[in-house]
Protein backbone atom coordinates (compact mmCIF):
# COMPACT_ATOMS: atom_id res chain seq x y z
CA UNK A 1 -24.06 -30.68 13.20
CA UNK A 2 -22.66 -33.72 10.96
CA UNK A 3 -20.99 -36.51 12.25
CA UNK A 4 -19.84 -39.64 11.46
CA UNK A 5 -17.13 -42.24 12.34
CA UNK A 6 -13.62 -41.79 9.73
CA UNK A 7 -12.52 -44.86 9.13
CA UNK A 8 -8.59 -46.21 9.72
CA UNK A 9 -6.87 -44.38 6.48
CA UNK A 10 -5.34 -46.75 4.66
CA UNK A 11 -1.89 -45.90 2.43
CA UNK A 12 -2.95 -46.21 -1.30
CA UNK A 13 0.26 -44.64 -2.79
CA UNK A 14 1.88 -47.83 -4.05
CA UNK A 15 -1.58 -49.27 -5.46
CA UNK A 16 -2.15 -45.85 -8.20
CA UNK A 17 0.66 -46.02 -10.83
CA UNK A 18 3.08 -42.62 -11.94
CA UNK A 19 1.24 -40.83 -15.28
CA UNK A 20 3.03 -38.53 -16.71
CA UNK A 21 0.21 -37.89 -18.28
CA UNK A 22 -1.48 -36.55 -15.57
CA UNK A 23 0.77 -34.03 -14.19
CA UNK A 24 -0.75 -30.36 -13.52
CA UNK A 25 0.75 -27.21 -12.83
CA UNK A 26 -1.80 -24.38 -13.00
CA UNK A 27 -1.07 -21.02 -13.82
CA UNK A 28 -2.12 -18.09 -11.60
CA UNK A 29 -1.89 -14.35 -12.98
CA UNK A 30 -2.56 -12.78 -16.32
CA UNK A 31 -0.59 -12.04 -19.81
CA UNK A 32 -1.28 -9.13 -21.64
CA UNK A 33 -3.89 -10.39 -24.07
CA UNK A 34 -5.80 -11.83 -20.98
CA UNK A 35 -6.95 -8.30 -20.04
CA UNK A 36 -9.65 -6.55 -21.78
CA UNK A 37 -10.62 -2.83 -21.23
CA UNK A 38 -13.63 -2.55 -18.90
CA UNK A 39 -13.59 -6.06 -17.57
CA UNK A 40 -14.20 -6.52 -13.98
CA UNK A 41 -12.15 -8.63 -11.53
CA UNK A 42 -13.76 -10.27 -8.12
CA UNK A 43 -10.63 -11.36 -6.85
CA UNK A 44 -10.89 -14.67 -4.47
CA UNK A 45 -10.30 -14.50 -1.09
CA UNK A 46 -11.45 -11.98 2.13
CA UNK A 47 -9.06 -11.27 5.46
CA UNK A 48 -10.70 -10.38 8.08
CA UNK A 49 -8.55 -8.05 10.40
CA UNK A 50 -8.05 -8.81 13.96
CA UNK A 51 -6.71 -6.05 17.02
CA UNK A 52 -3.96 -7.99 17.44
CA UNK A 53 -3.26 -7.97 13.74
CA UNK A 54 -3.62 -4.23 13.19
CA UNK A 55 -1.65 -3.16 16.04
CA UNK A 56 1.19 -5.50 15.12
CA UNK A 57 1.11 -3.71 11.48
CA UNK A 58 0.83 -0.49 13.57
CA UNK A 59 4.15 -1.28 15.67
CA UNK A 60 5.85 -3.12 12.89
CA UNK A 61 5.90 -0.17 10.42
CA UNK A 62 6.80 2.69 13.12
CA UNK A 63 3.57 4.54 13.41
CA UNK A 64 3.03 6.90 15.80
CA UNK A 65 -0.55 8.53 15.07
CA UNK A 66 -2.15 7.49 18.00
CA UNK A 67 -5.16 6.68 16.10
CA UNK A 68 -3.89 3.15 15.66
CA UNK A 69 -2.13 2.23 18.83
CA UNK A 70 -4.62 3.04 21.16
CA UNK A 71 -7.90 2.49 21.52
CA UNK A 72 -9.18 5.12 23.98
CA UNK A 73 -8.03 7.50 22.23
CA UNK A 74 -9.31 6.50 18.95
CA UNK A 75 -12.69 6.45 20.73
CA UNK A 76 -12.00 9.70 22.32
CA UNK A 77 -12.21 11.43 18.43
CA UNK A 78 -15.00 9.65 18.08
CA UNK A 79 -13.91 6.12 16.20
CA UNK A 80 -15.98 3.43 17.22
CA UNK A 81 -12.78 1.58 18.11
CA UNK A 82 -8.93 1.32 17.41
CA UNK A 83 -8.69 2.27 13.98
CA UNK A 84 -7.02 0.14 11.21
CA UNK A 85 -4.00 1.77 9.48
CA UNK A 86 -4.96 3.14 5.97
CA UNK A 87 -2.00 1.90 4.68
CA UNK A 88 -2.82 -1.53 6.23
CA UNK A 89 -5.88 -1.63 3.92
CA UNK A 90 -4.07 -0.52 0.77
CA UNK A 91 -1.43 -3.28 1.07
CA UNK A 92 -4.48 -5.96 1.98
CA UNK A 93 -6.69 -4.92 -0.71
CA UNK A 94 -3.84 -4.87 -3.43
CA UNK A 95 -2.38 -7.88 -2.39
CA UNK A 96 -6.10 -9.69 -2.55
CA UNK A 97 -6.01 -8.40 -6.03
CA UNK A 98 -2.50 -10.05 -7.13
CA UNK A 99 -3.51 -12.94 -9.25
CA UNK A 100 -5.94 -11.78 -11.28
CA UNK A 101 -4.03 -8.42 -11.74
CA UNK A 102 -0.33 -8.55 -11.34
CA UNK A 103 1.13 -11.97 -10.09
CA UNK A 104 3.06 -11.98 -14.19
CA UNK A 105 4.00 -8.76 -14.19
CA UNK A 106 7.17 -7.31 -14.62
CA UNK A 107 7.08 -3.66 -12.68
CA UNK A 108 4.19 -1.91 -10.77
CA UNK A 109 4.44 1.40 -12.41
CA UNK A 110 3.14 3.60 -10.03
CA UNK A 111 -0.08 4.23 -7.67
CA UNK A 112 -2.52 7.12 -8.57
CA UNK A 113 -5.35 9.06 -6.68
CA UNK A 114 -5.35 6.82 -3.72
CA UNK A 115 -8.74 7.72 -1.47
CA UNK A 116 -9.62 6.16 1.57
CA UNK A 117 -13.10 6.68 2.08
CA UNK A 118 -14.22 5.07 5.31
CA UNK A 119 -12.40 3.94 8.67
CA UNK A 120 -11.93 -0.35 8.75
CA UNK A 121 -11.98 -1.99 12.53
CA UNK A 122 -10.87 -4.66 14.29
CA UNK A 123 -13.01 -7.80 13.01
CA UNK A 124 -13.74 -6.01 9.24
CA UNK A 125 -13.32 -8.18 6.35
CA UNK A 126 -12.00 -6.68 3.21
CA UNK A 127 -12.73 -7.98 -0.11
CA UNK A 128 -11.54 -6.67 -3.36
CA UNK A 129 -12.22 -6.22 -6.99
CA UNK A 130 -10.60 -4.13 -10.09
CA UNK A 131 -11.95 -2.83 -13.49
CA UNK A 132 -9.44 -2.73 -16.39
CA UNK A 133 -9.72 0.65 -17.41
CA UNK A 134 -6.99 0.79 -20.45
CA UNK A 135 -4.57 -1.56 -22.24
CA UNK A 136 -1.38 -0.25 -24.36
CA UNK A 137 0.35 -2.78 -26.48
CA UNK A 138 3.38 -2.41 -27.01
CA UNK A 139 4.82 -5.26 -29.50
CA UNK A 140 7.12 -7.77 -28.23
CA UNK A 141 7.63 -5.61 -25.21
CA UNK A 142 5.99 -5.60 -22.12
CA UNK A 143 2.63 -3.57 -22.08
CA UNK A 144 1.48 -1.37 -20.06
CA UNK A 145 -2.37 -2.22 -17.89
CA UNK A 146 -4.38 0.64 -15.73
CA UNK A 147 -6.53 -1.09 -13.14
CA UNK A 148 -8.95 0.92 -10.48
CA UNK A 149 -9.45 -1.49 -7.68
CA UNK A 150 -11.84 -1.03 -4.86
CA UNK A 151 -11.58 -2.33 -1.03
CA UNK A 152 -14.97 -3.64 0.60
CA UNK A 153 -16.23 -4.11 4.08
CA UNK A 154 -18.48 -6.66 4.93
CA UNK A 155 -21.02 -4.47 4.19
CA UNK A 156 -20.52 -4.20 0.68
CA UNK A 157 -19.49 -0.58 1.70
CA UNK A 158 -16.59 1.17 -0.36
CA UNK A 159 -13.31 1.95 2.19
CA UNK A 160 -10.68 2.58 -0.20
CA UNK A 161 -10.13 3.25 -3.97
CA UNK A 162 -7.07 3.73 -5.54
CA UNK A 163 -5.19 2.83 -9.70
CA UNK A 164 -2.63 1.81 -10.54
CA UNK A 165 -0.40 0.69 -13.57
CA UNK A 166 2.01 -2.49 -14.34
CA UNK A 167 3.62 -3.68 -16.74
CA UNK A 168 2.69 -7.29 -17.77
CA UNK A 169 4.75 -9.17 -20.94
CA UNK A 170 2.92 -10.46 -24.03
CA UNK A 171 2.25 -14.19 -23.86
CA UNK A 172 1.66 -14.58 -27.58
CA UNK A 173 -0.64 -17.44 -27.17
CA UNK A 174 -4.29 -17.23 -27.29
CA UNK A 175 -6.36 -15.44 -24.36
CA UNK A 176 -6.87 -17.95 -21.75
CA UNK A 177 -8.34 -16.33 -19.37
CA UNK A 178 -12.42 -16.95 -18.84
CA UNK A 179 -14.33 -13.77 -19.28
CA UNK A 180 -16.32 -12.85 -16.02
CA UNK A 181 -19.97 -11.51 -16.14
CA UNK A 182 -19.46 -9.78 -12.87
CA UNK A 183 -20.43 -5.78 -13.18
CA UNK A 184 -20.82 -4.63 -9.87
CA UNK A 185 -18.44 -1.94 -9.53
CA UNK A 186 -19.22 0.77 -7.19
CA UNK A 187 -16.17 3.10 -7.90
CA UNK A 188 -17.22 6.20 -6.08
CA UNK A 189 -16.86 9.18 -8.79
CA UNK A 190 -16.85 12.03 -6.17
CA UNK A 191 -14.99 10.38 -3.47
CA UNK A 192 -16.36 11.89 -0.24
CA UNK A 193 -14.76 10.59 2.96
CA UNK A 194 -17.08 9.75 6.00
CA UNK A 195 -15.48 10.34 9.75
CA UNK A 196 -17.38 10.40 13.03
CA UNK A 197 -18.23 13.59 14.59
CA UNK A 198 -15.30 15.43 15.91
CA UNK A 199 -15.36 18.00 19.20
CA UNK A 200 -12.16 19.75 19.41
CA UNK A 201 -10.05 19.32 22.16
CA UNK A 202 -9.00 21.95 25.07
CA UNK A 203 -6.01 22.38 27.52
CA UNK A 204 -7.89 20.82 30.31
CA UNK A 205 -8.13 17.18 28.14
CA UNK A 206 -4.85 16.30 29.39
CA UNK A 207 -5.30 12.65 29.43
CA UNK A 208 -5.98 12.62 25.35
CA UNK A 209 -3.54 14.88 24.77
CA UNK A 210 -1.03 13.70 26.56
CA UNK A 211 -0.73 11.30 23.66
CA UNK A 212 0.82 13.03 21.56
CA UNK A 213 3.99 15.69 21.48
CA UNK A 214 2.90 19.22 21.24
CA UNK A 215 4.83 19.98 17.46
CA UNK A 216 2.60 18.31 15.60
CA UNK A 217 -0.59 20.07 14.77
CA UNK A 218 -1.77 22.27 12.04
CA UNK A 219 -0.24 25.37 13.15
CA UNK A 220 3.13 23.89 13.52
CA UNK A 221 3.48 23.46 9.78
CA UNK A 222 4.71 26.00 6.73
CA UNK A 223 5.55 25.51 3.43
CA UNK A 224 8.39 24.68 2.14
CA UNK A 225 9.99 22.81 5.49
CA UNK A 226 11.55 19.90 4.50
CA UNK A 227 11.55 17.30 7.63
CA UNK A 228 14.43 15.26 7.19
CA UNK A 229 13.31 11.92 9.71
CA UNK A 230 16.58 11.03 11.25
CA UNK A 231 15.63 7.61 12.24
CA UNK A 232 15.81 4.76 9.38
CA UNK A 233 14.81 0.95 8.74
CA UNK A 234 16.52 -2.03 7.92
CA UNK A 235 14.59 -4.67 6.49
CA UNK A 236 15.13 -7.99 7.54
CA UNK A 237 13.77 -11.04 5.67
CA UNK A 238 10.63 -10.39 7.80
CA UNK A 239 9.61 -8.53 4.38
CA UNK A 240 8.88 -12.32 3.31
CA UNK A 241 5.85 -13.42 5.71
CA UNK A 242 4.82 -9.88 5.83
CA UNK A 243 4.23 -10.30 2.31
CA UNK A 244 1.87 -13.52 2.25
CA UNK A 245 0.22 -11.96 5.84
CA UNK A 246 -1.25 -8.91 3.47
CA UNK A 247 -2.40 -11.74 0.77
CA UNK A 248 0.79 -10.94 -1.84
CA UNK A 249 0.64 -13.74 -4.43
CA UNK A 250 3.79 -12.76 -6.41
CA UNK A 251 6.65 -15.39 -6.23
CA UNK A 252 8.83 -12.37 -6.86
CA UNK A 253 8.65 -11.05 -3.09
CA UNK A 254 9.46 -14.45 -1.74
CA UNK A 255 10.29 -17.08 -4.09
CA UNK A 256 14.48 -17.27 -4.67
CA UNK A 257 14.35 -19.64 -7.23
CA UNK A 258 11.94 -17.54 -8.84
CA UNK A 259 13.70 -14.52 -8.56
CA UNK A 260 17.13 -15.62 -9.21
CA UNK A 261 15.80 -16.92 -12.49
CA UNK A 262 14.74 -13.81 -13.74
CA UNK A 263 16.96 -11.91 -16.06
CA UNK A 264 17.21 -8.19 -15.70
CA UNK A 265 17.54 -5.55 -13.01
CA UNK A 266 14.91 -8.12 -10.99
CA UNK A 267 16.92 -11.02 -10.36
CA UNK A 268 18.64 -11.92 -7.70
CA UNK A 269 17.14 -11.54 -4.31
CA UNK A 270 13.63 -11.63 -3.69
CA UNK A 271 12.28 -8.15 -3.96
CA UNK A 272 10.77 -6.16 -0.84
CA UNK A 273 6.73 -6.03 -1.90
CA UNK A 274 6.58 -1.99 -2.76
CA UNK A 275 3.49 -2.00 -0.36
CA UNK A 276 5.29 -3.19 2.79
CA UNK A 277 8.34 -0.48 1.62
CA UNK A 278 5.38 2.13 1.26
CA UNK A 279 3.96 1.44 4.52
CA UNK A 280 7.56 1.41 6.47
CA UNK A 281 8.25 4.93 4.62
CA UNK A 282 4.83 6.32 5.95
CA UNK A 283 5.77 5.09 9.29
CA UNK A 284 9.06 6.32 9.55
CA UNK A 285 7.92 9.93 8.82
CA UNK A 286 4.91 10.08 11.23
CA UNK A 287 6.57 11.17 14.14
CA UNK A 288 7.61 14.00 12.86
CA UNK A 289 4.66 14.69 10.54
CA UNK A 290 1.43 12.78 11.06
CA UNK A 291 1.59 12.48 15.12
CA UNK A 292 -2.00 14.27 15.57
CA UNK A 293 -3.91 13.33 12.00
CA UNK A 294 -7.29 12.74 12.30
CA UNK A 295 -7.24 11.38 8.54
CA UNK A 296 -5.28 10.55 6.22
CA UNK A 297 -6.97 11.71 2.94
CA UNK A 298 -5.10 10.25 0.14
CA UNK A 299 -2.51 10.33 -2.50
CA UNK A 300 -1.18 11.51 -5.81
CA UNK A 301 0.66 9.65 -8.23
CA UNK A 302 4.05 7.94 -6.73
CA UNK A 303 6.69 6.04 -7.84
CA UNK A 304 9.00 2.72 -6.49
CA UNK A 305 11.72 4.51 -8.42
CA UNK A 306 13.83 1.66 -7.49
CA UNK A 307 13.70 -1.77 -5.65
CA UNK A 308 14.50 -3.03 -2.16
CA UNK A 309 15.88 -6.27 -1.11
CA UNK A 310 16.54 -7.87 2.69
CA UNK A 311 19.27 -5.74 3.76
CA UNK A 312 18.64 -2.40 2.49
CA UNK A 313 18.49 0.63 4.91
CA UNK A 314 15.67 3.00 3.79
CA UNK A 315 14.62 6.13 5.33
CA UNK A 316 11.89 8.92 4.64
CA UNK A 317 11.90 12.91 3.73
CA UNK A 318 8.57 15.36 4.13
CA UNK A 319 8.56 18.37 2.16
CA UNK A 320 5.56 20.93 3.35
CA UNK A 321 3.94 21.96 -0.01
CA UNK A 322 0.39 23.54 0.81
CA UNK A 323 -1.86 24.21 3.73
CA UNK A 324 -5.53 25.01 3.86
CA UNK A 325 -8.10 24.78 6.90
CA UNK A 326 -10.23 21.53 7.02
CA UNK A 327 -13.59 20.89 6.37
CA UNK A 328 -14.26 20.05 10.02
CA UNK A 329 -13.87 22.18 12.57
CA UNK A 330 -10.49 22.31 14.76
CA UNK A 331 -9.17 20.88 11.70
CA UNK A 332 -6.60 21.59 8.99
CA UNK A 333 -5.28 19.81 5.52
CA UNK A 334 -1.26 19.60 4.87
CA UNK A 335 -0.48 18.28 1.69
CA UNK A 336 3.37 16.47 2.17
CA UNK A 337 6.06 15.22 -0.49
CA UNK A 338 7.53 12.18 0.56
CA UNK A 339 10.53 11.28 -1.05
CA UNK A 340 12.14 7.68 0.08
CA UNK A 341 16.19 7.22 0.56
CA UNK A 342 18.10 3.50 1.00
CA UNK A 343 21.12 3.10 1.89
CA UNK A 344 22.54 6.44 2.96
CA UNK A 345 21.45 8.83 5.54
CA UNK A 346 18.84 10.66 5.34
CA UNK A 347 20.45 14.00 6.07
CA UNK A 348 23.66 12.97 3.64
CA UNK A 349 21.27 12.56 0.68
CA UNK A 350 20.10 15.90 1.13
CA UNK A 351 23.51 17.16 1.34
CA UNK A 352 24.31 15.20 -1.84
CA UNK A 353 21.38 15.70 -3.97
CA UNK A 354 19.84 18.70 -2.63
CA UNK A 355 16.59 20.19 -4.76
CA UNK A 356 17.38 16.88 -7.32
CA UNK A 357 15.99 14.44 -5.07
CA UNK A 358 12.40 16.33 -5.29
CA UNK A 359 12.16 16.13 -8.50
CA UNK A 360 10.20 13.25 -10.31
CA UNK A 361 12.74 10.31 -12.05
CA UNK A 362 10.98 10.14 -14.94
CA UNK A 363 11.11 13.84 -15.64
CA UNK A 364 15.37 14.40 -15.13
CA UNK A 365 15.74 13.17 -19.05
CA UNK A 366 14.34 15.88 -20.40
CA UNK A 367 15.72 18.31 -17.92
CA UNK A 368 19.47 16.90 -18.54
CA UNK A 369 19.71 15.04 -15.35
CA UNK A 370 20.67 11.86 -13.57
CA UNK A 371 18.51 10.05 -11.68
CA UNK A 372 19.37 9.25 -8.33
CA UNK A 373 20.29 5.39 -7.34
CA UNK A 374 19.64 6.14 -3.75
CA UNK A 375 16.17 7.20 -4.10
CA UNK A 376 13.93 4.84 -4.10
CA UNK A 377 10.34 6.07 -3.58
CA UNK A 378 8.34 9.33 -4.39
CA UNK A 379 4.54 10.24 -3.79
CA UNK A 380 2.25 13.22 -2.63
CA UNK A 381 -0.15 12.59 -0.12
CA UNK A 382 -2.59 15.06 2.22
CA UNK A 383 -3.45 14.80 5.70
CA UNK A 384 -6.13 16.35 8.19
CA UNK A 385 -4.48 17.01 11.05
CA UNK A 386 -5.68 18.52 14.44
CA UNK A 387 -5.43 22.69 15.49
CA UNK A 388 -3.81 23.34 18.55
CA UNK A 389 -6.33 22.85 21.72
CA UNK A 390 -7.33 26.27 22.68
């Protein structure tokens, strides 16, 4: 151990004279010509996840699975402990990777083949890093940048891998940014999840079962329901030290200077992080859908179709579009549509829009359509949910 006495401190502003000279402000974040194809980010930081912290995401975004509210009965499904919310680690990890990857961009374009690959615990540090898989110029506007980014344990072990794409402006000055000679990557090609044993449940197991309601397993599912989650979310300005908790650099999602001087659709009020809205979405819907998962196992391509500020009311619809029995016993694989409302009803937006609001935004053009200002958010995902006990 070092020690050693700290002398008085003595004030030394007055004694070193004002150079303008000598004023720094350093960037953070990258312009287009900064990223090169097949370059590998290590982004800087780690956050190391504490109980406390996981069950307040847990709470805070209206989760119901069980799985991450309770310890016992994570442990009675075989999890070494309470389990950390997936979406928890896909809002960490992407946040971690903000300033290298997105902290100048304009939009986040959309999220694609999301896989979360191992369960994170209480006291897990996650580190993260990203490989620029393509580049499109596209003149003076804004290009577009795919990015694969990978979570880490502390082990060096692969939990989560996901892409996504954004939309970063030109900086027409010469690259700046310092080439890296990291290439560690260990994207997993064949992503194959790994989940502790799991011994199915009976009737008699009352005291684990009593967790949960009795609608929510496999069986209680068929394709084409539409769940229409009657309760919603407003979002408070909490959306601002939520954002900074997960590791969000982006002055965008809590900087109103920042955001008020941007011209555009994006200025004004600081704009909700699309993680956090992601997460509350997902949350919202559980009750009714995700109760008794034993994974979640991904998903597709999805959209922020439009933004969220403090204020907004948002609320979630599941659509039922496959079924197939799971690759562990007991088991069985639902594969949702979740389609994200603000600012009306959930049940009044299917009454206005109907079939419309389950159709992608960026396919309506073609089909002669209007896109739909209340709709803000629109993904696939799959789930491995529990069979009734026998």
């Amino acid at each position: 151990m070092a020690k050693f006495q700290n002398q008085p401190i003595k004030e030394k502003s007055a004694e070193v004279p004002f150079d303008k000279n000598k004023i720094i402000q350093k960037e953070y974040g990258r312009y287009l010509e900064d990223f090169v194809e097949g370059e590998i980010f290590v982004h800087p930081r780690a956050i190391t996840i504490t109980k406390g912290f996981a069950l307040e995401y847990a709470t805070t975004f209206h989760e119901a699975c069980p799985l991450f509210l309770s310890e016992p009965y994570a442990k009675a499904h075989g999890f070494k402990d309470l389990v950390v919310h997936p979406l928890m680690v896909f809002n960490i990890v992407l946040s971690l990777g903000v300033q290298n990857n997105s902290e100048k961009a304009i939009a986040n374009l959309g999220y694609y083949n999301v896989n979360f690959l191992k369960p994170v615990y209480p006291g897990d540090t996650l580190r993260a890093r990203t490989k620029v898989l393509s580049k499109k110029d596209r003149g003076d506007k804004p290009g577009i940048v795919h990015v694969k980014t990978l979570g880490l344990n502390q082990n060096n072990e692969v939990v989560i891998q996901y892409e996504r794409k954004i939309m970063v402006p030109p900086s027409k000055k010469p690259r700046t940014s310092i080439p890296q000679e990291e290439t560690y990557f260990p994207e997993v090609d064949n992503p194959t999840i790994e989940l502790p044993d799991y011994k199915p449940f009976s009737k008699s197991d009352i005291h684990i079962l009593n967790h949960t309601l009795q609608n929510t397993y496999y069986e209680d599912f068929e394709v084409g329901q539409i769940f229409v989650h009657k309760n919603m979310r407003t979002i408070t300005d909490e959306h601002i030290p939520w954002t900074y908790r997960v590791g969000n650099t982006h002055p965008l999602h809590y900087d109103r200077l920042y955001s008020t001087g941007l011209t555009g659709p994006m200025s004004g009020e600081p704009i909700v992080y699309g993680g956090l809205v992601f997460g509350w979405l997902v949350g919202l819907a559980s009750r009714d859908t995700t109760e008794n998962m034993l994974w979640d196992l991904g998903y597709t391509e999805g959209y922020h179709t439009q933004p969220s500020i403090s204020g907004d009311t948002i609320g979630s619809i599941s659509r039922v579009l496959a079924k197939e029995d799971g690759p562990i016993p007991g088991t069985g694989i639902v594969h949702f549509q979740l389609i994200g409302v603000k600012n009306i009803k959930t049940m009044e937006a299917i009454e206005k829009y109907g079939e419309d609001l389950f159709i992608k935004e960026n396919d309506k053009k073609d089909m002669g359509k209007e896109k739909i200002s209340h709709k803000i958010f629109e993904i696939e995902r799959k789930v491995l949910l529990k069979k009734r006990p026998n």
